[in-house]
C-alpha atoms as a PDB file:
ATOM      1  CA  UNK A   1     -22.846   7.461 -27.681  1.00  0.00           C
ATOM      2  CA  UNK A   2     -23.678   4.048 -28.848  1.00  0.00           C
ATOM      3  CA  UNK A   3     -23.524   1.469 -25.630  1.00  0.00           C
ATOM      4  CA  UNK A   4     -20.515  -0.681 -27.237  1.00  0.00           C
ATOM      5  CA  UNK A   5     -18.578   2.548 -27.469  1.00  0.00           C
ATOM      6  CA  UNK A   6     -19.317   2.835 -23.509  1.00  0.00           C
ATOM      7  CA  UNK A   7     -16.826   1.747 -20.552  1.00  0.00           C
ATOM      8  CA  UNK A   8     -18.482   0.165 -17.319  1.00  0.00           C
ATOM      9  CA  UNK A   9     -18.176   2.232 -13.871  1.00  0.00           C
ATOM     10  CA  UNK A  10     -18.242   1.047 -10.439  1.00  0.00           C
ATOM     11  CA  UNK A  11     -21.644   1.325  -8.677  1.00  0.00           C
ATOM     12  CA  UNK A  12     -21.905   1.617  -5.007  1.00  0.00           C
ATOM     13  CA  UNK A  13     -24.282  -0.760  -3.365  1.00  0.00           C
ATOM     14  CA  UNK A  14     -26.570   1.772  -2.579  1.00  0.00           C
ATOM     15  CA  UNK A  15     -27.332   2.703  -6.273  1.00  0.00           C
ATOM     16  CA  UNK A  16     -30.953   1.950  -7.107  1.00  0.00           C
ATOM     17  CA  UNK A  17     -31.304  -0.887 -10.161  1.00  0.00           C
ATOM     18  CA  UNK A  18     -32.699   0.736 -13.532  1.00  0.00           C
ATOM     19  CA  UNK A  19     -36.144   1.019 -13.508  1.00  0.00           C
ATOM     20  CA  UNK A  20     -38.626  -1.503 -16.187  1.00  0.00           C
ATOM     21  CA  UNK A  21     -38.127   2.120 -18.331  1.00  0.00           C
ATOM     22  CA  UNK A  22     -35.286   2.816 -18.264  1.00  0.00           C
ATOM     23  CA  UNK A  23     -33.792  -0.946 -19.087  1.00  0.00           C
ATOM     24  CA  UNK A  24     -36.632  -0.531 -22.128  1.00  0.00           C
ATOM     25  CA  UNK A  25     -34.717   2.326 -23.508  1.00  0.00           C
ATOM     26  CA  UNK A  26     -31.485   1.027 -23.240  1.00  0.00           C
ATOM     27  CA  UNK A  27     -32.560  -2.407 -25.015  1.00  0.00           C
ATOM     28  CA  UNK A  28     -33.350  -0.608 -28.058  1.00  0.00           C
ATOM     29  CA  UNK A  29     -29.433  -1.072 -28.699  1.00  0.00           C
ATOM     30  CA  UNK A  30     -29.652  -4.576 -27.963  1.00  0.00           C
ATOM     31  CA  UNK A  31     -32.867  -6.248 -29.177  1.00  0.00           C
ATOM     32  CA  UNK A  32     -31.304  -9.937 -29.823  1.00  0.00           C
ATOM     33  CA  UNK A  33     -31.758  -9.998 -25.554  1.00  0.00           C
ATOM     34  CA  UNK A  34     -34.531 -10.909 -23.373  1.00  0.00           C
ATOM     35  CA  UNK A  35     -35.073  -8.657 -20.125  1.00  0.00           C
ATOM     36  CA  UNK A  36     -36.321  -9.921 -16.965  1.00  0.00           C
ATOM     37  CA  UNK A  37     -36.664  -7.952 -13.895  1.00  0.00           C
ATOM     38  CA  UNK A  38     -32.974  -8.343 -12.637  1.00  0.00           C
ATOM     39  CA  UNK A  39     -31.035  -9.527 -15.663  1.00  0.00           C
ATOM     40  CA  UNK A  40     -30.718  -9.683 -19.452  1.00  0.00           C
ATOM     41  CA  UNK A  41     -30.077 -12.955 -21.591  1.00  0.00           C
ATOM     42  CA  UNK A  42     -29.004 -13.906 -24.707  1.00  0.00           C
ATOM     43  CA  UNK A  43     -28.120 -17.469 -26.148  1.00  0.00           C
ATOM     44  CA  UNK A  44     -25.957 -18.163 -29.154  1.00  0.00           C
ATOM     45  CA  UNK A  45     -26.175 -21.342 -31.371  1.00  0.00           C
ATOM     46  CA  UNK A  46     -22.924 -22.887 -32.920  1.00  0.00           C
ATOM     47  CA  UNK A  47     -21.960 -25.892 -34.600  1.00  0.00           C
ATOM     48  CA  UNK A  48     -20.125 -27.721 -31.956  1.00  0.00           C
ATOM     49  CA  UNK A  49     -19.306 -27.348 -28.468  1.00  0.00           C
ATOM     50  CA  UNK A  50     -15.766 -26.398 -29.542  1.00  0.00           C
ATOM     51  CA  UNK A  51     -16.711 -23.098 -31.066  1.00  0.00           C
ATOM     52  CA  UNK A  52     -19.242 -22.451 -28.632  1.00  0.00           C
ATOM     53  CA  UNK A  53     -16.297 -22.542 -26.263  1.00  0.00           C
ATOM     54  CA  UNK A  54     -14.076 -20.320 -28.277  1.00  0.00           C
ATOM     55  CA  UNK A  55     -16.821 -17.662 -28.089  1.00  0.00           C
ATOM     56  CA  UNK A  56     -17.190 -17.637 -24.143  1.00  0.00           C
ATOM     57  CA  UNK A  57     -12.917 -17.561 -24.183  1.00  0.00           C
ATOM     58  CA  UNK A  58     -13.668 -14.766 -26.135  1.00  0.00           C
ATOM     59  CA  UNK A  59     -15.947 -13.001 -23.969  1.00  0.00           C
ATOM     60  CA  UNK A  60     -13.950 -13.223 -20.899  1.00  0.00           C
ATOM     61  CA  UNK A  61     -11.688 -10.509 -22.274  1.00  0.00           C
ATOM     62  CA  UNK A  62     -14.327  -8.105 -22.624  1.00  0.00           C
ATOM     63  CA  UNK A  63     -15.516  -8.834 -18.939  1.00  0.00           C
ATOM     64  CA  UNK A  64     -12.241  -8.399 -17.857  1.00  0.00           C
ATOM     65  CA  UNK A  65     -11.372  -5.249 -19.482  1.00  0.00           C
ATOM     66  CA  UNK A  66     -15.045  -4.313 -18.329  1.00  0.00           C
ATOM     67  CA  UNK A  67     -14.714  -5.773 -15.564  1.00  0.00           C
ATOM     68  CA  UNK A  68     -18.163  -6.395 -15.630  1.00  0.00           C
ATOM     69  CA  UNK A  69     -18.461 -10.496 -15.687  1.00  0.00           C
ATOM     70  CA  UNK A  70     -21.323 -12.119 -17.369  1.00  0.00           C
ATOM     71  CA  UNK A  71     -22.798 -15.478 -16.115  1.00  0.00           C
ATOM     72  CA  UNK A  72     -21.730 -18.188 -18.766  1.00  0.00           C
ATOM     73  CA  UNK A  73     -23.424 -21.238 -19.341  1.00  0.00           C
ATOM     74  CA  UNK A  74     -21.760 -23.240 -22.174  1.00  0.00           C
ATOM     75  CA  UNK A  75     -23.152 -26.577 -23.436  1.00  0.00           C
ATOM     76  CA  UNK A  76     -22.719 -28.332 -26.429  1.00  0.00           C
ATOM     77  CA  UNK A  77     -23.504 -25.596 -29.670  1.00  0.00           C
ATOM     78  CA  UNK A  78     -24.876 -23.183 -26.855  1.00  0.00           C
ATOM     79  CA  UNK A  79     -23.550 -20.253 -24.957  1.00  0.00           C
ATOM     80  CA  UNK A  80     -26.314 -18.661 -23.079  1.00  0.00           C
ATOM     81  CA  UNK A  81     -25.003 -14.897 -21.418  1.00  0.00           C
ATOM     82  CA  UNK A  82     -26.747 -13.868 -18.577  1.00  0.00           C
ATOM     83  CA  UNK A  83     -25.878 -10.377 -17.436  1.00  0.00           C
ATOM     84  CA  UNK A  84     -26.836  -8.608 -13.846  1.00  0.00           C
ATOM     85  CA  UNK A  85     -25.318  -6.272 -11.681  1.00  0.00           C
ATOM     86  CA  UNK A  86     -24.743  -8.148  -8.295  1.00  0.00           C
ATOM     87  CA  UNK A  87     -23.589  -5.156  -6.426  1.00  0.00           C
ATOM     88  CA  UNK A  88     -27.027  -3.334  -6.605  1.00  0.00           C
ATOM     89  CA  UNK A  89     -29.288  -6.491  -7.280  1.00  0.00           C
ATOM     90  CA  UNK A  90     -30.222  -5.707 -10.495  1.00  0.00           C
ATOM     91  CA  UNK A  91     -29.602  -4.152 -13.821  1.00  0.00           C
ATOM     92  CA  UNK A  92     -27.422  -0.954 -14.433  1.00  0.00           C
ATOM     93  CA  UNK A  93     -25.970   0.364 -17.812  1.00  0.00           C
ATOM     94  CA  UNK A  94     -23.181  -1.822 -17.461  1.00  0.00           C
ATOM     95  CA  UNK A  95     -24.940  -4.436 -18.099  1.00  0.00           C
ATOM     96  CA  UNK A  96     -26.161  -3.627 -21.140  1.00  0.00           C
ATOM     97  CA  UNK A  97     -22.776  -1.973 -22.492  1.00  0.00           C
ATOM     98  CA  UNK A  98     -20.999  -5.556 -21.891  1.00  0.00           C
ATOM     99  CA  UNK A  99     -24.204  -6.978 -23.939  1.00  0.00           C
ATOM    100  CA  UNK A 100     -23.639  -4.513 -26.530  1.00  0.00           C
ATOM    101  CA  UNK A 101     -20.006  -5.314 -26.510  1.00  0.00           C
ATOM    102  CA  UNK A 102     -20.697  -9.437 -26.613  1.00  0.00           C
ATOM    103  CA  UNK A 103     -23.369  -8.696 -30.190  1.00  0.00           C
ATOM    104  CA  UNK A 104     -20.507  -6.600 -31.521  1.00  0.00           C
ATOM    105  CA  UNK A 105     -18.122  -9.510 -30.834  1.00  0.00           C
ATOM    106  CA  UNK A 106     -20.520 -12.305 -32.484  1.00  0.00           C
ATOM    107  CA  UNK A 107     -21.028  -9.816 -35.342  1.00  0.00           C
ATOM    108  CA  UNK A 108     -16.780  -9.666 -35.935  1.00  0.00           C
ATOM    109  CA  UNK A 109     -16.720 -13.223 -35.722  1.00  0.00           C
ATOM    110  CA  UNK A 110     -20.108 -13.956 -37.816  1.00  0.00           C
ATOM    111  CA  UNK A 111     -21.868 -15.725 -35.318  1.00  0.00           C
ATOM    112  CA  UNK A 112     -25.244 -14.300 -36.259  1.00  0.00           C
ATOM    113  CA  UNK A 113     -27.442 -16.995 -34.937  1.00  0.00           C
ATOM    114  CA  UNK A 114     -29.102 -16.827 -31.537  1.00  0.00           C
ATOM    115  CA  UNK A 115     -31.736 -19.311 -30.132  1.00  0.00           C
END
């Protein structure tokens, strides 16, 4: 099943992180976003810092139905996502199912550019 057709699940704190594989595999599903070792990235480009807004309003409803909340940093033309999972210090599906969820999102709306 394709990771925007995925829901997010509670991990316990004990849960180990993905491993450098394992992230690698699932980022074949989103390759617009740069790993690290204990998050994922993206920024988007827009023409103003009004639509840039729009699309991090929009975002908050899928982290809330998710409930899986990204790390926004909005400036003027630029969202930048940064996803972790803070309960297990480090990545887990969910993050990449909320990334996966965000590209879908930028693709309904047409906002195809990313920095």
């Amino acid at each position: 099943m394709e990771l925007a057709e995925q829901k997010c699940i509670t991990f316990s704190k004990d849960t180990p992180p993905l491993n450098r594989d394992q992230a690698q595999e699932l980022a074949k599903q989103i390759p617009n976003w740069d790993i690290s070792e204990d998050h994922i990235e993206r920024t988007f480009k827009f023409p103003n810092f009004v639509e840039a807004m729009k699309f991090a309003n929009r975002i908050t409803n899928i982290a809330e139905d998710q409930n899986h909340h990204p790390d926004l940093h909005i400036s003027w033309g630029k969202v930048r996502i940064e996803l972790t999972t803070h309960a297990i210090k480090g990545l887990s599906p969910n993050d990449f199912i909320v990334a996966a969820k965000i590209d879908r999102l930028a693709e309904q709306l047409g906002v195809a550019q990313s920095i």
